[in-house]
PDB file of N, CA and C in Angstrom:
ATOM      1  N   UNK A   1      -6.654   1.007 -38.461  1.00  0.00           N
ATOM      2  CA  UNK A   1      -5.719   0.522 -39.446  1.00  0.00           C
ATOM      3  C   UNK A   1      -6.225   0.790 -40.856  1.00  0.00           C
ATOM      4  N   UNK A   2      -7.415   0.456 -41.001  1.00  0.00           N
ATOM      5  CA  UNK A   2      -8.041   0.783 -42.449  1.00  0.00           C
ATOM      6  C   UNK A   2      -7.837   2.692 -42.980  1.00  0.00           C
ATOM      7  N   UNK A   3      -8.153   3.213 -42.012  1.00  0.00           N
ATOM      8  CA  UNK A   3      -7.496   4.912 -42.895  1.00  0.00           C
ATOM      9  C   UNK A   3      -6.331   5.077 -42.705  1.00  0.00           C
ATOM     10  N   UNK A   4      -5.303   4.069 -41.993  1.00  0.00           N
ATOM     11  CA  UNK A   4      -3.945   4.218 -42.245  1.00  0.00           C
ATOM     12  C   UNK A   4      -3.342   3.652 -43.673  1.00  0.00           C
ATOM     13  N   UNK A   5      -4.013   2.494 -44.476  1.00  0.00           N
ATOM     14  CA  UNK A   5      -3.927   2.075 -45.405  1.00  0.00           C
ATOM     15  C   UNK A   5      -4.740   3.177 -46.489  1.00  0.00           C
ATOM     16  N   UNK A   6      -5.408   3.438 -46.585  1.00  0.00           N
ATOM     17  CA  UNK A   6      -6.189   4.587 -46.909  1.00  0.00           C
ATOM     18  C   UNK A   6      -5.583   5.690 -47.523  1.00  0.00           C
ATOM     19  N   UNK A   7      -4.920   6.167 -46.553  1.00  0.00           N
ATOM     20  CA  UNK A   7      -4.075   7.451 -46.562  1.00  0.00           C
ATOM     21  C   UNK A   7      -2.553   6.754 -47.121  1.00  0.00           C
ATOM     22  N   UNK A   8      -2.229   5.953 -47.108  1.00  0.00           N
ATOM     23  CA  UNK A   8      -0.501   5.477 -47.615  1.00  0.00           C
ATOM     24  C   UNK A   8      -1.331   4.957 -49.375  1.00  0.00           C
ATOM     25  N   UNK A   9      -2.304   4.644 -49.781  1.00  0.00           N
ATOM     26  CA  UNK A   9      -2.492   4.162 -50.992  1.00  0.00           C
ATOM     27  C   UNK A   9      -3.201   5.659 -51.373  1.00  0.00           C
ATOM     28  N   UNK A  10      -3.800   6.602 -50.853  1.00  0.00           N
ATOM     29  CA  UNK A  10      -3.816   8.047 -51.564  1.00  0.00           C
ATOM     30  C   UNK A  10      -2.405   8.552 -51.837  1.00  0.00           C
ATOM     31  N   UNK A  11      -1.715   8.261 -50.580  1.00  0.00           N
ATOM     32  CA  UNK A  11      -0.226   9.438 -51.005  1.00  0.00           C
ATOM     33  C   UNK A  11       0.299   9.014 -52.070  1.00  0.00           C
ATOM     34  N   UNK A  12       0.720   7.466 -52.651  1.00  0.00           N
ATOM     35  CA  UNK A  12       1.128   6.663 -53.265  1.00  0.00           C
ATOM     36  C   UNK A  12       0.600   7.003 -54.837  1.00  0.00           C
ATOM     37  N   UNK A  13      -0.692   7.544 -54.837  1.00  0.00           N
ATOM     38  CA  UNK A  13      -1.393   7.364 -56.486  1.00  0.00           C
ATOM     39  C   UNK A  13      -1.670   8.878 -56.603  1.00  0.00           C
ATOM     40  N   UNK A  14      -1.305   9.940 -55.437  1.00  0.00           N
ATOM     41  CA  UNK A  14      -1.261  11.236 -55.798  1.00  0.00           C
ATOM     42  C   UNK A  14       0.012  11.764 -55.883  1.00  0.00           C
ATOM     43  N   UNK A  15       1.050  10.645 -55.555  1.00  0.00           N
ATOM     44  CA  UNK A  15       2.552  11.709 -55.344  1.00  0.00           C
ATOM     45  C   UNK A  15       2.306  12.150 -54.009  1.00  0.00           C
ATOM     46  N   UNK A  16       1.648  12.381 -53.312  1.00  0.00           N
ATOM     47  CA  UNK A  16       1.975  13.639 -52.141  1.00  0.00           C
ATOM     48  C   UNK A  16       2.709  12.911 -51.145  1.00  0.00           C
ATOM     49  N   UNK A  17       3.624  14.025 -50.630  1.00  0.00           N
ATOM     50  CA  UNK A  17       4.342  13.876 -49.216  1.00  0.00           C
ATOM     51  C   UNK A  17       3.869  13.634 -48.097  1.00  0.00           C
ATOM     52  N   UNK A  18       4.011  12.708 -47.070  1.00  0.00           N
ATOM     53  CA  UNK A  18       3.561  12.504 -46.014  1.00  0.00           C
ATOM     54  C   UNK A  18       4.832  12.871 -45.208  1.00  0.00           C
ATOM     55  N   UNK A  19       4.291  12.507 -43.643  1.00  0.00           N
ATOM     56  CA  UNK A  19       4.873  13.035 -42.484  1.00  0.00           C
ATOM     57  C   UNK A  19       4.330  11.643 -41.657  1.00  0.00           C
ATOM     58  N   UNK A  20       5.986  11.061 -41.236  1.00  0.00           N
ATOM     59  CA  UNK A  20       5.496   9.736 -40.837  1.00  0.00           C
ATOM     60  C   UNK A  20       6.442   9.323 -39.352  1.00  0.00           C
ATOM     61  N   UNK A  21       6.320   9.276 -38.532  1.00  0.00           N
ATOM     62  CA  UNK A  21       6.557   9.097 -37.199  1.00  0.00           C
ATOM     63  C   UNK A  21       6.496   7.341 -36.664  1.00  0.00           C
ATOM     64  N   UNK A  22       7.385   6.828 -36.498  1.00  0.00           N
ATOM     65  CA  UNK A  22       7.461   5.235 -36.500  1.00  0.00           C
ATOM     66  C   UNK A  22       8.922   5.520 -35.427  1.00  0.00           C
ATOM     67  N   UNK A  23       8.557   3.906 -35.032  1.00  0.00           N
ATOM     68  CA  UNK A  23       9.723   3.628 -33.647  1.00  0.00           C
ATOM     69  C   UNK A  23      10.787   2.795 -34.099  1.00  0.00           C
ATOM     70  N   UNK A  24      11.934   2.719 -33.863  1.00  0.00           N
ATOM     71  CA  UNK A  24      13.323   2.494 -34.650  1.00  0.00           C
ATOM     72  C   UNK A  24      13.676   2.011 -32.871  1.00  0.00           C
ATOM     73  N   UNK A  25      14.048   0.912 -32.610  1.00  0.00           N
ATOM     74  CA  UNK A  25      15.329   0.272 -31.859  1.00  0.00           C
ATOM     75  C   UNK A  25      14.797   1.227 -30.336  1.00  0.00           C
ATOM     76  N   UNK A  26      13.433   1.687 -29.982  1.00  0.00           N
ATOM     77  CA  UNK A  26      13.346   2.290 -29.571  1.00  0.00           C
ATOM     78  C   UNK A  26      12.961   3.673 -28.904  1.00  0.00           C
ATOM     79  N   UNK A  27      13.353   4.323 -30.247  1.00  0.00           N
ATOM     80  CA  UNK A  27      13.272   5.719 -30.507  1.00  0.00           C
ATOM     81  C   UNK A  27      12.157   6.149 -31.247  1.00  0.00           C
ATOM     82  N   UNK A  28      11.790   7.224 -30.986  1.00  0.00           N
ATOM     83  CA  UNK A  28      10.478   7.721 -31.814  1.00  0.00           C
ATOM     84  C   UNK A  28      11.318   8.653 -32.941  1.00  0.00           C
ATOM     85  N   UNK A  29      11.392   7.730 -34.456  1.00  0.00           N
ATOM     86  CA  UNK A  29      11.594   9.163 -35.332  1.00  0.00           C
ATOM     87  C   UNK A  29      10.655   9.545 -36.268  1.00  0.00           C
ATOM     88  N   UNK A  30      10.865  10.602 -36.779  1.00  0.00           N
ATOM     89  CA  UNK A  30       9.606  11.238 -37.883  1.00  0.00           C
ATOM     90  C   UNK A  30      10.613  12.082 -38.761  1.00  0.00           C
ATOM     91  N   UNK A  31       9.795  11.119 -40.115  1.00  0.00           N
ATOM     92  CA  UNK A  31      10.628  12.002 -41.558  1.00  0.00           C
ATOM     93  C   UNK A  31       9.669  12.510 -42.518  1.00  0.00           C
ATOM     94  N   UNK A  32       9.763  12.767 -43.134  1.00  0.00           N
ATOM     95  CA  UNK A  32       9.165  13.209 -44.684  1.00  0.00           C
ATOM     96  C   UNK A  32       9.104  12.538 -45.563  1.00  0.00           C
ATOM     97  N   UNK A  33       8.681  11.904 -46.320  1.00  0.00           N
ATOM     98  CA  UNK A  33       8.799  11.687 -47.587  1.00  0.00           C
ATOM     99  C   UNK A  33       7.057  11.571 -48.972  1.00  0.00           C
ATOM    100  N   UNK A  34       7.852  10.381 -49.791  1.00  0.00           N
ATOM    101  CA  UNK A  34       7.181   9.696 -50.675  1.00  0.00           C
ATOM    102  C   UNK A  34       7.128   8.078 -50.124  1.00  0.00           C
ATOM    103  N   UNK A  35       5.618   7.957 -50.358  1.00  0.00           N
ATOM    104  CA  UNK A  35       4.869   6.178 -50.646  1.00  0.00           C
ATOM    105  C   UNK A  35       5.536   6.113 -52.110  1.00  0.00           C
ATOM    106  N   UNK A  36       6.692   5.211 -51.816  1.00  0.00           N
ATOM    107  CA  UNK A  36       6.746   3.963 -53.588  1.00  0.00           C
ATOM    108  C   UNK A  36       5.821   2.712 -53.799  1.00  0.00           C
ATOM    109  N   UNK A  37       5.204   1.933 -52.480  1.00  0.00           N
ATOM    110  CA  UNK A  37       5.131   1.147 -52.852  1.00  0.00           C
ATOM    111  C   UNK A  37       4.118   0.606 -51.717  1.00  0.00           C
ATOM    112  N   UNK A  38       2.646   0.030 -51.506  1.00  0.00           N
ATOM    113  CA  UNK A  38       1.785  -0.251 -49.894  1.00  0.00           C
ATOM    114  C   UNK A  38       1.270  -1.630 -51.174  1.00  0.00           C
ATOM    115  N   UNK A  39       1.247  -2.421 -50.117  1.00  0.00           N
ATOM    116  CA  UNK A  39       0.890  -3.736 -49.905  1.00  0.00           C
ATOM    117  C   UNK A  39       0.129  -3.894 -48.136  1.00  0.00           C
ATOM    118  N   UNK A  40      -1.102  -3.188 -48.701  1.00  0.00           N
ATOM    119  CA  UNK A  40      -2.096  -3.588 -47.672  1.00  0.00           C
ATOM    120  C   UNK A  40      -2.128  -5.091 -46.249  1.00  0.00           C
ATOM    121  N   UNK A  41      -2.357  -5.664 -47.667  1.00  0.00           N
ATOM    122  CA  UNK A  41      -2.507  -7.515 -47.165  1.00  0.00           C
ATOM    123  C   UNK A  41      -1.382  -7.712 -46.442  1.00  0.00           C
ATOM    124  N   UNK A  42      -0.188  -7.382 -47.032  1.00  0.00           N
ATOM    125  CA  UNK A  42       0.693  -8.072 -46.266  1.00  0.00           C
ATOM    126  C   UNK A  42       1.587  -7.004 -45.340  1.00  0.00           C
ATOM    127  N   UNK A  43       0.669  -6.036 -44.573  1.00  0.00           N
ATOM    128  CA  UNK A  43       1.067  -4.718 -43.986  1.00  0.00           C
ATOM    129  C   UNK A  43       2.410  -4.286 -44.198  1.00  0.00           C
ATOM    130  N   UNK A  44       2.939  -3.920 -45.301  1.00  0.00           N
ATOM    131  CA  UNK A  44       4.370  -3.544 -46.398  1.00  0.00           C
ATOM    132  C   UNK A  44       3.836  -2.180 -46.707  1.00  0.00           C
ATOM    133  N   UNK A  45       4.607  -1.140 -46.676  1.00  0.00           N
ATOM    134  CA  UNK A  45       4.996  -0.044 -47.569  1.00  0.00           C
ATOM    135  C   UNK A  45       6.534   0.415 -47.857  1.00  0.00           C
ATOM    136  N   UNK A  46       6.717   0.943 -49.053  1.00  0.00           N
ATOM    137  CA  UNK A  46       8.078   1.283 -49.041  1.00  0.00           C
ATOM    138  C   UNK A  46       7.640   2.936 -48.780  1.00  0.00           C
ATOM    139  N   UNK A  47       8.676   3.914 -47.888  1.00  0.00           N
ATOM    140  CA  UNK A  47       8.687   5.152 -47.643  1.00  0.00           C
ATOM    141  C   UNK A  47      10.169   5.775 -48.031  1.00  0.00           C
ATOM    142  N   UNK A  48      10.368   6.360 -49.223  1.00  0.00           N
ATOM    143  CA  UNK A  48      11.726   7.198 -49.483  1.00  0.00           C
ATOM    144  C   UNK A  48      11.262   8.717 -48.723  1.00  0.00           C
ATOM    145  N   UNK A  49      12.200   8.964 -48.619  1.00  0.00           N
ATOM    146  CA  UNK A  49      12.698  10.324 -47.917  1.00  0.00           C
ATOM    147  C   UNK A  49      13.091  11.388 -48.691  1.00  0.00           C
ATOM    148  N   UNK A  50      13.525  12.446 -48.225  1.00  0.00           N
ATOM    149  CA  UNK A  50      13.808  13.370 -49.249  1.00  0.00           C
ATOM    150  C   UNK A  50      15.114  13.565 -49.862  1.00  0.00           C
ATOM    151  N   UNK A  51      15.979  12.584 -49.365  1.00  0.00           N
ATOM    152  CA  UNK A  51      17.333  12.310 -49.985  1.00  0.00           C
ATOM    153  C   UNK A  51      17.342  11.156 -50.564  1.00  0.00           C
ATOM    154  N   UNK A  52      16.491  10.244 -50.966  1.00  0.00           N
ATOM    155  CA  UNK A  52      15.928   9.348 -51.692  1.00  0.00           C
ATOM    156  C   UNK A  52      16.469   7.994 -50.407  1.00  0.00           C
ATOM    157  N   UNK A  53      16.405   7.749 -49.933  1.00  0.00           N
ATOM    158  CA  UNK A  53      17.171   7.227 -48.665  1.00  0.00           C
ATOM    159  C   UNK A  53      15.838   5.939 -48.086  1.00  0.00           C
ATOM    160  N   UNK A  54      15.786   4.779 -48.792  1.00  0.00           N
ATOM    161  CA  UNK A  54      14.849   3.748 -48.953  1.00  0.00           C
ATOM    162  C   UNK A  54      13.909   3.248 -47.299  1.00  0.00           C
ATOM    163  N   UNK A  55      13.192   3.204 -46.661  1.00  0.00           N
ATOM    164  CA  UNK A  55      13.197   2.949 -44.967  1.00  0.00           C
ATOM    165  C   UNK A  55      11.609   1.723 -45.272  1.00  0.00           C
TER     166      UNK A  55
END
């Protein structure tokens, strides 16, 4: 868990795009985007997409 926080507070303070794969109702999906926003402590990140599309 610690280089998963790691890596979402680098993408976040470099701009860079990640590639992020998470389970929805089920389903395995994986998108693209930008870190707006990781709150470690309280395991929170915001992830926009490339149509600015908030998740």
């Amino acid at each position: 868990m610690e280089q998963v926080n790691f890596t979402l507070i680098e993408a976040l303070h470099t701009n860079k795009q990640v590639y992020l794969t998470y389970y929805k109702n089920g389903q395995h999906i994986s998108d693209t985007g930008f870190i707006q926003f990781v709150d470690s402590l309280g395991n929170l990140f915001v992830f926009i997409d490339g149509v600015f599309d908030i998740k």
